[in-house]
C-alpha atoms as a PDB file:
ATOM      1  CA  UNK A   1     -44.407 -36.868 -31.328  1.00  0.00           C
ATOM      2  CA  UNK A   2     -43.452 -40.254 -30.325  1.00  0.00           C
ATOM      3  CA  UNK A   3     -40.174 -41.976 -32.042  1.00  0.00           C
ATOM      4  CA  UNK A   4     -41.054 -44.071 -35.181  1.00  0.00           C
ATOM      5  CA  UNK A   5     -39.900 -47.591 -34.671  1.00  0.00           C
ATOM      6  CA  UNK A   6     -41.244 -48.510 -38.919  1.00  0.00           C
ATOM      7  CA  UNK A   7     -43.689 -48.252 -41.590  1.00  0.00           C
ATOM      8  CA  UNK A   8     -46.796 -50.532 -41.473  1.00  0.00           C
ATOM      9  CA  UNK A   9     -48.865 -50.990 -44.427  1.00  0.00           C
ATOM     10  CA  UNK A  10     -51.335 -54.108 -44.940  1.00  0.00           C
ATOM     11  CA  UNK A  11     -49.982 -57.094 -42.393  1.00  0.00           C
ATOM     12  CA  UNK A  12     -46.918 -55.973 -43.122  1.00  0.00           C
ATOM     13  CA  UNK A  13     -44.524 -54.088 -40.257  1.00  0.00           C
ATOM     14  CA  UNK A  14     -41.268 -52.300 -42.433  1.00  0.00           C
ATOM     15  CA  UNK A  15     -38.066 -51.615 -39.670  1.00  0.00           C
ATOM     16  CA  UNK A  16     -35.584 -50.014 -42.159  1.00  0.00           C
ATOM     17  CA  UNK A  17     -33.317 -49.325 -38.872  1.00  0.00           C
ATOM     18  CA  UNK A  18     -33.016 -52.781 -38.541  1.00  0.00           C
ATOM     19  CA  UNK A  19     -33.735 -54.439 -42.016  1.00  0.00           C
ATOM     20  CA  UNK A  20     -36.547 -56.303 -41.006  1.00  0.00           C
ATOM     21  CA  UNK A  21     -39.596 -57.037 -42.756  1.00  0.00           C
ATOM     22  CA  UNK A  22     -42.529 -58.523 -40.906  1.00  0.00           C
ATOM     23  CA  UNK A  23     -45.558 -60.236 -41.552  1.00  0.00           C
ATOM     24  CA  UNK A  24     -47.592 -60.316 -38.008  1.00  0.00           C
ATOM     25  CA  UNK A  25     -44.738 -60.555 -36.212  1.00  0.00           C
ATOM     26  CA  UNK A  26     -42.695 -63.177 -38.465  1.00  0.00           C
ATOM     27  CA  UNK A  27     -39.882 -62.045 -40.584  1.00  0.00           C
ATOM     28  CA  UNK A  28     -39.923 -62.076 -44.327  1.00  0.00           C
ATOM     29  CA  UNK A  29     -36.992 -62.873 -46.673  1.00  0.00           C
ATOM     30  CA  UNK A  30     -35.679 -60.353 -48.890  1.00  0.00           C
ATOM     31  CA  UNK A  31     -32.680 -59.704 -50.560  1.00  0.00           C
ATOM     32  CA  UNK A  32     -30.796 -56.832 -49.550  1.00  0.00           C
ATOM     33  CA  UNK A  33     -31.440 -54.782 -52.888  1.00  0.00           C
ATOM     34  CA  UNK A  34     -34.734 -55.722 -52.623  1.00  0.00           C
ATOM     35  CA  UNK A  35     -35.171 -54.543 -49.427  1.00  0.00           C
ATOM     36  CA  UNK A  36     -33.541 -51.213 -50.084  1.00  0.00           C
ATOM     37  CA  UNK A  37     -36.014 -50.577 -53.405  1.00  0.00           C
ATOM     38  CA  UNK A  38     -39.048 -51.449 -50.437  1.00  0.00           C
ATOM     39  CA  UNK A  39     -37.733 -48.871 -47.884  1.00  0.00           C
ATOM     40  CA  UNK A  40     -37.594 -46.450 -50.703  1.00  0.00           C
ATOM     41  CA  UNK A  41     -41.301 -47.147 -52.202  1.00  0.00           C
ATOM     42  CA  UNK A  42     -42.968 -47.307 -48.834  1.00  0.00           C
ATOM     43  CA  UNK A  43     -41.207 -44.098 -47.773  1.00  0.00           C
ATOM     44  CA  UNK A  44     -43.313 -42.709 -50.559  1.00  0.00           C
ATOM     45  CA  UNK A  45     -46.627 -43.834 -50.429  1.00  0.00           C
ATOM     46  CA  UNK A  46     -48.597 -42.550 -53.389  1.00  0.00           C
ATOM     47  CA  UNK A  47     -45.965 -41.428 -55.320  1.00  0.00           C
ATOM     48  CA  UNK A  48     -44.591 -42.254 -58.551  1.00  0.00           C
ATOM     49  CA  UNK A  49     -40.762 -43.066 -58.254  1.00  0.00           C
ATOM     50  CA  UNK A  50     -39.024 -43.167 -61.660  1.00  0.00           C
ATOM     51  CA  UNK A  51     -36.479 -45.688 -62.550  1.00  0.00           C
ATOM     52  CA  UNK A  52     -33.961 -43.054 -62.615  1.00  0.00           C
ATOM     53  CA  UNK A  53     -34.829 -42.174 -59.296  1.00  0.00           C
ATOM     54  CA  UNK A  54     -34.683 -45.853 -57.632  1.00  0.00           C
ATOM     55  CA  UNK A  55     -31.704 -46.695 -59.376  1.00  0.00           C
ATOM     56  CA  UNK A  56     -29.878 -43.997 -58.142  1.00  0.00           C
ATOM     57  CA  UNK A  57     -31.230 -44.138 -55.213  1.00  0.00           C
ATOM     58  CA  UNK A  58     -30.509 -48.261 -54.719  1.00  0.00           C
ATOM     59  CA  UNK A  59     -27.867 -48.381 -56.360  1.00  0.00           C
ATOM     60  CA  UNK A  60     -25.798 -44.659 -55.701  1.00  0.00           C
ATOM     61  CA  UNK A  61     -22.344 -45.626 -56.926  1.00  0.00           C
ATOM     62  CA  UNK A  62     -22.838 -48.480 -59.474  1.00  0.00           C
ATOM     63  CA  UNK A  63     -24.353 -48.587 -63.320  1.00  0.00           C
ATOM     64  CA  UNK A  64     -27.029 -51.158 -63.285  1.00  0.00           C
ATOM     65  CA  UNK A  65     -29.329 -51.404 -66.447  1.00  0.00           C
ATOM     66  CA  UNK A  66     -33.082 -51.527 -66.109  1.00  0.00           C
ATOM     67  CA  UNK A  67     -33.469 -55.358 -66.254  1.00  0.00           C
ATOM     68  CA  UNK A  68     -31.900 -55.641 -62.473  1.00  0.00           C
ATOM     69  CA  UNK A  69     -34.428 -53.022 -61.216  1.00  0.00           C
ATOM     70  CA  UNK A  70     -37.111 -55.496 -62.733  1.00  0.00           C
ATOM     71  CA  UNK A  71     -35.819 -58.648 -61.363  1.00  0.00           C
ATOM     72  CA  UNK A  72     -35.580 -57.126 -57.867  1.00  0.00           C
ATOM     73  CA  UNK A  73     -39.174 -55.557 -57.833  1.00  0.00           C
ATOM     74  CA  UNK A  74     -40.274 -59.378 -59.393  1.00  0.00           C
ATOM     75  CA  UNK A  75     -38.244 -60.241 -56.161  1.00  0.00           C
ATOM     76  CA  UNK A  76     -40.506 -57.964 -53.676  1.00  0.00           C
ATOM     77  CA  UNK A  77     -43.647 -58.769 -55.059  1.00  0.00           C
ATOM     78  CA  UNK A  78     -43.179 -62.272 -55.044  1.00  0.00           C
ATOM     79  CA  UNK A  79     -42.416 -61.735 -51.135  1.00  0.00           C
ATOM     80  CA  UNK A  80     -45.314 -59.578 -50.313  1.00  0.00           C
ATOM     81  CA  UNK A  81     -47.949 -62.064 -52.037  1.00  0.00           C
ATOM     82  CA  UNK A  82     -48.331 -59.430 -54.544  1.00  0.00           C
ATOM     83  CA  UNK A  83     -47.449 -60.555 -58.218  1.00  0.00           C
ATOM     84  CA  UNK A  84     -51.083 -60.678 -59.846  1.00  0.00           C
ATOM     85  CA  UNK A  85     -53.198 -57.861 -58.280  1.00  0.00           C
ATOM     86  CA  UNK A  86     -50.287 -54.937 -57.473  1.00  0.00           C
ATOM     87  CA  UNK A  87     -51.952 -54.594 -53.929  1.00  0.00           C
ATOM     88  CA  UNK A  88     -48.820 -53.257 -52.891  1.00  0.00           C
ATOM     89  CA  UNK A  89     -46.669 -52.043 -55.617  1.00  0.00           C
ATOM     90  CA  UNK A  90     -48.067 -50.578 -58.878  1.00  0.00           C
ATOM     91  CA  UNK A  91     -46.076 -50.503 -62.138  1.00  0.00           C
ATOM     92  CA  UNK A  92     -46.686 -47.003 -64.270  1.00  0.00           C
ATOM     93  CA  UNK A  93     -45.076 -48.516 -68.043  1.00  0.00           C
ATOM     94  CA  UNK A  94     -42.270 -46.721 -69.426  1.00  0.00           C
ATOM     95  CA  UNK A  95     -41.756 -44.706 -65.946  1.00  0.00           C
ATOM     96  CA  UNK A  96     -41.576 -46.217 -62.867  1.00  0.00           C
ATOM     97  CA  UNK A  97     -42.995 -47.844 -59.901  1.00  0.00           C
ATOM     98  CA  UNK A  98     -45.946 -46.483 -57.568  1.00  0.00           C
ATOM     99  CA  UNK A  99     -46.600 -47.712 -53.347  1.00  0.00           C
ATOM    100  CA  UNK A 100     -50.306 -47.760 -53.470  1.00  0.00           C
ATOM    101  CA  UNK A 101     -50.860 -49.448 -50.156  1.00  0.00           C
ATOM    102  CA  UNK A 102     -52.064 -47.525 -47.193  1.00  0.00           C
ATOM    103  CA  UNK A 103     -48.542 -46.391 -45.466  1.00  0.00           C
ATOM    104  CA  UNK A 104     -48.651 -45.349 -41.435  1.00  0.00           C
ATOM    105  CA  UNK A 105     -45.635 -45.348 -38.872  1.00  0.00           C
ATOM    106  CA  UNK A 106     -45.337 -48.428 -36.340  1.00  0.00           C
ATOM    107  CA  UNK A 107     -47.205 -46.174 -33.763  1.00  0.00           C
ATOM    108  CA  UNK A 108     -50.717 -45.902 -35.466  1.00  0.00           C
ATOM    109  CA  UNK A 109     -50.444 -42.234 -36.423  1.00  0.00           C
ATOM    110  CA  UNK A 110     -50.628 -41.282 -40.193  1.00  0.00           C
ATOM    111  CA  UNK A 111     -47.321 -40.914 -42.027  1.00  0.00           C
ATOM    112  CA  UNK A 112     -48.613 -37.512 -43.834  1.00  0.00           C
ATOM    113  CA  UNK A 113     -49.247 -35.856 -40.729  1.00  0.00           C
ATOM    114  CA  UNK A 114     -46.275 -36.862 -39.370  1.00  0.00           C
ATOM    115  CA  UNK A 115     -44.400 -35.610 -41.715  1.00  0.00           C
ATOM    116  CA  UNK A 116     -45.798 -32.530 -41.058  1.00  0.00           C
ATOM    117  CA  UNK A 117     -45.292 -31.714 -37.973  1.00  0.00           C
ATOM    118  CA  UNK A 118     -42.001 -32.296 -38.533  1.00  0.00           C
ATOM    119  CA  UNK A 119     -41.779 -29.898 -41.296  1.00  0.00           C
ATOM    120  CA  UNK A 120     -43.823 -27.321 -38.569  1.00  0.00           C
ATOM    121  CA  UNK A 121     -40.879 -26.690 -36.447  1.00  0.00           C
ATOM    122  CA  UNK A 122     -38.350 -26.518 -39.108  1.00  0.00           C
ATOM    123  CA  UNK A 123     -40.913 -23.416 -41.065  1.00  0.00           C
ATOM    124  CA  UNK A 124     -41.329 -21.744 -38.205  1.00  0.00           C
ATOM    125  CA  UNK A 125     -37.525 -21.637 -37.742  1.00  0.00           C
ATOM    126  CA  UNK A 126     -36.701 -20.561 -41.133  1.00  0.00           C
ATOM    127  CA  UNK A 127     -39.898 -17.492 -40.885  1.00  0.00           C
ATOM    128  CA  UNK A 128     -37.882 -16.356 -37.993  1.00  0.00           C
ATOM    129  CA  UNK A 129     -34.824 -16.351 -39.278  1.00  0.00           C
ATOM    130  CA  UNK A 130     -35.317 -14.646 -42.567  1.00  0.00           C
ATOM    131  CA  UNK A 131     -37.719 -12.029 -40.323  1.00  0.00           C
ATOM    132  CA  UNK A 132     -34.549 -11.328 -38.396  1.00  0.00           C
ATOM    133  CA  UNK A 133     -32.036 -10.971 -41.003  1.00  0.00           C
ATOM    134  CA  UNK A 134     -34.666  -8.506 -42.706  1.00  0.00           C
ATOM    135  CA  UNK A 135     -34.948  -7.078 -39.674  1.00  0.00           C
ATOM    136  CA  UNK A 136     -31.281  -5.834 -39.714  1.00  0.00           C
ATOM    137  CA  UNK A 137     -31.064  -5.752 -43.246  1.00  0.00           C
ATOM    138  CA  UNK A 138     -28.822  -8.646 -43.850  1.00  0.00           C
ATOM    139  CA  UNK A 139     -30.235 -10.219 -47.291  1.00  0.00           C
ATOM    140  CA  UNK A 140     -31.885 -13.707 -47.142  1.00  0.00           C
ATOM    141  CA  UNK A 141     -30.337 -16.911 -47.633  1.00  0.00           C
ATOM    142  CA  UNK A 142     -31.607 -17.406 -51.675  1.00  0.00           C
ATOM    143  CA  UNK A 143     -29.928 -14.267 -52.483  1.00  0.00           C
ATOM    144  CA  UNK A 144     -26.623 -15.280 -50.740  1.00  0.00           C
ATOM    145  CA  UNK A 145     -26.635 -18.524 -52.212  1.00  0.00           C
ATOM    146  CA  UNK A 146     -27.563 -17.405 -55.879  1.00  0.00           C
ATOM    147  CA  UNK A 147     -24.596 -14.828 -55.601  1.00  0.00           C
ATOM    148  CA  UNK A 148     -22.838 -17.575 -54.421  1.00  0.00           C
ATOM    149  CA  UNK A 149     -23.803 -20.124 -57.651  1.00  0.00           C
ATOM    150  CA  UNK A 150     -23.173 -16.866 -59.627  1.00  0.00           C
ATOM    151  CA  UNK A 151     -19.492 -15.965 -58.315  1.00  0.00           C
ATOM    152  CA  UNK A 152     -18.520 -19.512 -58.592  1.00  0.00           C
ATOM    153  CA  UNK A 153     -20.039 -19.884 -62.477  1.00  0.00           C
ATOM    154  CA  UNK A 154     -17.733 -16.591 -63.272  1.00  0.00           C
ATOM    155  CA  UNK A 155     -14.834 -17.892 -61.622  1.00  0.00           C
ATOM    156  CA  UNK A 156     -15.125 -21.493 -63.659  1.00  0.00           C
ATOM    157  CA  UNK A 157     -15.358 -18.941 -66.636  1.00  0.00           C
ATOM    158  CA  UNK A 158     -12.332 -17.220 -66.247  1.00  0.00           C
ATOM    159  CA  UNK A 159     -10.291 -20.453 -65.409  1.00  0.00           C
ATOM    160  CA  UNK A 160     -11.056 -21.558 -68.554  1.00  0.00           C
ATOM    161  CA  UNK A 161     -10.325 -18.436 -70.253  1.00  0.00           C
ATOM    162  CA  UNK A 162      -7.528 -18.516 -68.461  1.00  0.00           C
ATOM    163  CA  UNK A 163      -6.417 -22.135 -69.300  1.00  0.00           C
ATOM    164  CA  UNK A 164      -7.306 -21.666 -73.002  1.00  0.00           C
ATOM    165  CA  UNK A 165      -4.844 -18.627 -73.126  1.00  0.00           C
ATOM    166  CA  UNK A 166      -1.815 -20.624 -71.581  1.00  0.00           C
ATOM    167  CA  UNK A 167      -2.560 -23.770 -73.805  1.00  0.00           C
ATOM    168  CA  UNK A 168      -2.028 -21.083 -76.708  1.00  0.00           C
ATOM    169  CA  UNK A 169       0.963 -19.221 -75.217  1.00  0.00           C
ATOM    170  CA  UNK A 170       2.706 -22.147 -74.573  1.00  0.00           C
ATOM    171  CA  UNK A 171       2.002 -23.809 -78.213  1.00  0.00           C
ATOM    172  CA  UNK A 172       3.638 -20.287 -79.388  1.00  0.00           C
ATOM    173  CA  UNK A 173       6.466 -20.691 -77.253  1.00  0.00           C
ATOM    174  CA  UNK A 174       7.286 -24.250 -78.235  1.00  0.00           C
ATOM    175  CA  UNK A 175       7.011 -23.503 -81.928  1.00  0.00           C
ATOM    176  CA  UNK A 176       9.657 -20.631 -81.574  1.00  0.00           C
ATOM    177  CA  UNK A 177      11.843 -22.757 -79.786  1.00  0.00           C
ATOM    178  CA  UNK A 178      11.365 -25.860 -82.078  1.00  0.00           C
ATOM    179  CA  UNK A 179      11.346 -25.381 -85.193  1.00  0.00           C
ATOM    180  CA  UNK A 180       9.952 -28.130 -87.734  1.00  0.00           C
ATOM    181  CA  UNK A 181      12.446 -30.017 -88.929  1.00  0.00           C
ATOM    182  CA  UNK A 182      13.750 -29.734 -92.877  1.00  0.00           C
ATOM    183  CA  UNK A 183      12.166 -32.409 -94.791  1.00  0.00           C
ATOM    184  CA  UNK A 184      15.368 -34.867 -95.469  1.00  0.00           C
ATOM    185  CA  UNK A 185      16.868 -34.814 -98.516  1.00  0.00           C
ATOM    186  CA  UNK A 186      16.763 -37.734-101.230  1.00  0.00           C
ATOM    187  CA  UNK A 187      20.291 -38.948-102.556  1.00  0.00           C
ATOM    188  CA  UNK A 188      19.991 -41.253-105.767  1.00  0.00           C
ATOM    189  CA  UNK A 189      20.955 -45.097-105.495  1.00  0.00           C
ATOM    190  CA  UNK A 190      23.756 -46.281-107.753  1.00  0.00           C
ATOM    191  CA  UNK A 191      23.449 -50.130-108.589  1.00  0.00           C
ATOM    192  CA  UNK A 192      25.905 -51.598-110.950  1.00  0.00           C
ATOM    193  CA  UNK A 193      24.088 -54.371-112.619  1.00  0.00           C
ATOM    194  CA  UNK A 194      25.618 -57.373-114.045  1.00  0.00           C
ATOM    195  CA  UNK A 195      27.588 -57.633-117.629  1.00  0.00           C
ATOM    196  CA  UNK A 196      26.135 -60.521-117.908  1.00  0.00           C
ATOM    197  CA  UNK A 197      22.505 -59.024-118.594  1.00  0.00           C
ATOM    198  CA  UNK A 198      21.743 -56.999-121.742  1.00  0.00           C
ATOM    199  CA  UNK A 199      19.666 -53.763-121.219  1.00  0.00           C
ATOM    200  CA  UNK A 200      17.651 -51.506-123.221  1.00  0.00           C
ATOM    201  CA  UNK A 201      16.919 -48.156-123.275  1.00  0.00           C
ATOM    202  CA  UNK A 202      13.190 -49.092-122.352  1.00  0.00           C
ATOM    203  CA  UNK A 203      14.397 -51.699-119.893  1.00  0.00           C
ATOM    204  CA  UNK A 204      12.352 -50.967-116.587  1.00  0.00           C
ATOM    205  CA  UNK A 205      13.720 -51.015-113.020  1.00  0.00           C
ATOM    206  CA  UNK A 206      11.928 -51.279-109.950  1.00  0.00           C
ATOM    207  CA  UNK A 207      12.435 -51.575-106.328  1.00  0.00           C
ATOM    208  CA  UNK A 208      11.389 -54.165-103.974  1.00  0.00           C
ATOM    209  CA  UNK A 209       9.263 -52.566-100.704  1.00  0.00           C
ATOM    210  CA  UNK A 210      11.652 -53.935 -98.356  1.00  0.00           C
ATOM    211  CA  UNK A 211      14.341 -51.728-100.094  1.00  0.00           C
ATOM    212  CA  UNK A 212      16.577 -54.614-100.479  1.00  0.00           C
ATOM    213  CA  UNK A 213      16.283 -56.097-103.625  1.00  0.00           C
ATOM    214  CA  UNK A 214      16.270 -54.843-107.396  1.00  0.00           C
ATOM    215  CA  UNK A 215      14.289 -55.983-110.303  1.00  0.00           C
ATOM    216  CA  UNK A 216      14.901 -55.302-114.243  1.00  0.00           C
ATOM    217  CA  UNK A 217      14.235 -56.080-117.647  1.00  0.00           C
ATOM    218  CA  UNK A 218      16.979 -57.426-119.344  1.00  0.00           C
ATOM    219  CA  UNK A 219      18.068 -60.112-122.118  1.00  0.00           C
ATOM    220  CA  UNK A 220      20.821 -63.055-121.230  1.00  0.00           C
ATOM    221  CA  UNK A 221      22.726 -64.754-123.464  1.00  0.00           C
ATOM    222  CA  UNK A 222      19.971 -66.922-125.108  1.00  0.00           C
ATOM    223  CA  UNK A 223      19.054 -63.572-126.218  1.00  0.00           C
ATOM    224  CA  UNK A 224      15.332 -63.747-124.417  1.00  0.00           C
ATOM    225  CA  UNK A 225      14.192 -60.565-122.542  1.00  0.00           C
ATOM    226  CA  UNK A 226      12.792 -61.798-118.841  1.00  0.00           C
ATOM    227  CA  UNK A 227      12.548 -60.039-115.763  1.00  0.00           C
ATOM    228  CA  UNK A 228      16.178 -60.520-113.076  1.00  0.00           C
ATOM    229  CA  UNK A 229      16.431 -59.768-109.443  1.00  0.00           C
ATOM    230  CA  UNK A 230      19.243 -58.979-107.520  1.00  0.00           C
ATOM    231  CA  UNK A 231      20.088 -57.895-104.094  1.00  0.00           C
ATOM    232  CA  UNK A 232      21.772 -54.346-103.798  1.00  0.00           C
ATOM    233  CA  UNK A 233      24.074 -55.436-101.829  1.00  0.00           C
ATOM    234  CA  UNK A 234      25.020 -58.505-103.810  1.00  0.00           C
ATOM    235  CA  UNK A 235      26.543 -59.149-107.394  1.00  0.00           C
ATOM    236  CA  UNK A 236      24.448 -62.374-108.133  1.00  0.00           C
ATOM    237  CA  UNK A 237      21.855 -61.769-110.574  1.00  0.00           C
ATOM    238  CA  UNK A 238      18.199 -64.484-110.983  1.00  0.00           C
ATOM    239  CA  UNK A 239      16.432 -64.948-113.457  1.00  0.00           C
ATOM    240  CA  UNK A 240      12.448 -65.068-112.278  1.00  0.00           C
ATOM    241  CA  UNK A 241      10.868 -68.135-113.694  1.00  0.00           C
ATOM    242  CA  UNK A 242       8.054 -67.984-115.888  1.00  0.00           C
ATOM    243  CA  UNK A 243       8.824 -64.310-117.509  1.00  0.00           C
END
C-alpha cells in the first residue's frame, strides 16, 4: 500500500501532516481550530460526528460551549465555498455535523478500502494469536482484561470500605480524647444605679447589645417617669429625650 501523503475530496487536497489545505495546488486559509474540526470530519466521511465528539476531540483539555463549535464550522464553510448548499459539510440539528463529500487519500485509491487493508493485517494477527493461546490453554485477552476491570473494581471497593472505617475509628478516638466542653456558666451582673433616679417595682431594665450600656425606667426629681441610660462602667446617668 503506498504511504498517504492527504485526503482529497472535491478540488480540495487535505495534508493534516503538514496543516495545509489546498485548492488545486493553492493554499487555503484556515484557522487552526478550524482546521483541526476539518481533519476530524474528512477523516470520517459519511459519518455523523456529534458535538460531544468534536469538541472533545478539538478541543481535549479545555471547556468550550457549543457557540465556538458553530462559529468555527461557519469558519470552514465559508473557506470551502460551502455556506448555502452543504456540498461539503452537512449539519444534522440538535446532533452534530456530517462530511458528505466524496473522501479518497492523495494517491487515488479509496479511503474505505484503505482502511481495510490496514485493518487485514492487524485481524489476521489477533486470529493467530488468540488460536495460539487456545492452543496452550492460556485464556484470551477479553477474559484477562475483564478479570482485570473486575479485580481493580473490588479493590476500589474495599479502599473505600476501608477509608469509611478509619474516618469512623478515628472520629471515636477523638471524641474519647476530647471531650465537649461544659457549657459556661452565667454569673448575674450587679449595677448600682443612681440615687438620683426613683424606681418602681415594675420599673423595667434592659441591656444594650453591645453589653455596655444599661437602660431603665425610672422617675427624677420633677417626679416624671422616662426612660435613663447609663454605662456599666460609669456612674453618670441620661435621661433619653422624648420619653
Amino acid at each position: 500500500m503506498n504511504d498517504l501523503v492527504g485526503l482529497q475530496f472535491g478540488d480540495f487536497t487535505l495534508d493534516v501532516s503538514e496543516r495545509l489545505l489546498l485548492r488545486d495546488g493553492r493554499p487555503v486559509l484556515l484557522t487552526p481550530k478550524a482546521f483541526d474540526v476539518l481533519a476530524a470530519l474528512a477523516a470520517r466521511p459519511g459519518r455523523l460526528m456529534t458535538k460531544d465528539e468534536l469538541l472533545k476531540e478539538v478541543w481535549p483539555d479545555s471547556f468550550v460551549e457549543e457557540s465556538n463549535l458553530a462559529y468555527h464550522v461557519f469558519a470552514l464553510r465559508r473557506a470551502l465555498g460551502d455556506t448555502d448548499d452543504e456540498r461539503y459539510v452537512e449539519t444534522v440539528p440538535k446532533h452534530g455535523y456530517r462530511f458528505v463529500a466524496p473522501v479518497k487519500p492523495a494517491n487515488g485509491a479509496d479511503l474505505e478500502q484503505e482502511r481495510a487493508v490496514d485493518l487485514r493485517p492487524d485481524e489476521s494477527e489477533s486470529r493467530d494469536q488468540s488460536s495460539e493461546a487456545l492452543e496452550h490453554g492460556e485464556p484470551r485477552a477479553a477474559n484477562t482484561a475483564r478479570d482485570g476491570q473486575g479485580a481493580l473494581r473490588f479493590l476500589s471497593r474495599t479502599a473505600v470500605w476501608w477509608f469509611v472505617a478509619g474516618a469512623f475509628c478515628a472520629s471515636v478516638i477523638l471524641f474519647l480524647l476530647y471531650p465537649g466542653r461544659p457549657p459556661a456558666s452565667r454569673e448575674p451582673i450587679k449595677v448600682e444605679v443612681s440615687t438620683g433616679v426613683r424606681l418602681t417595682e415594675t420599673s423595667a431594665f434592659a441591656i444594650s447589645p453591645d453589653g455596655r450600656r444599661l437602660v431603665f425606667a425610672g422617675s427624677g426629681i420633677d417626679g416624671v417617669v422616662r426612660l435613663w441610660v447609663r454605662r456599666l462602667d460609669g456612674s453618670e446617668v441620661l435621661a433619653l429625650p422624648g420619653t
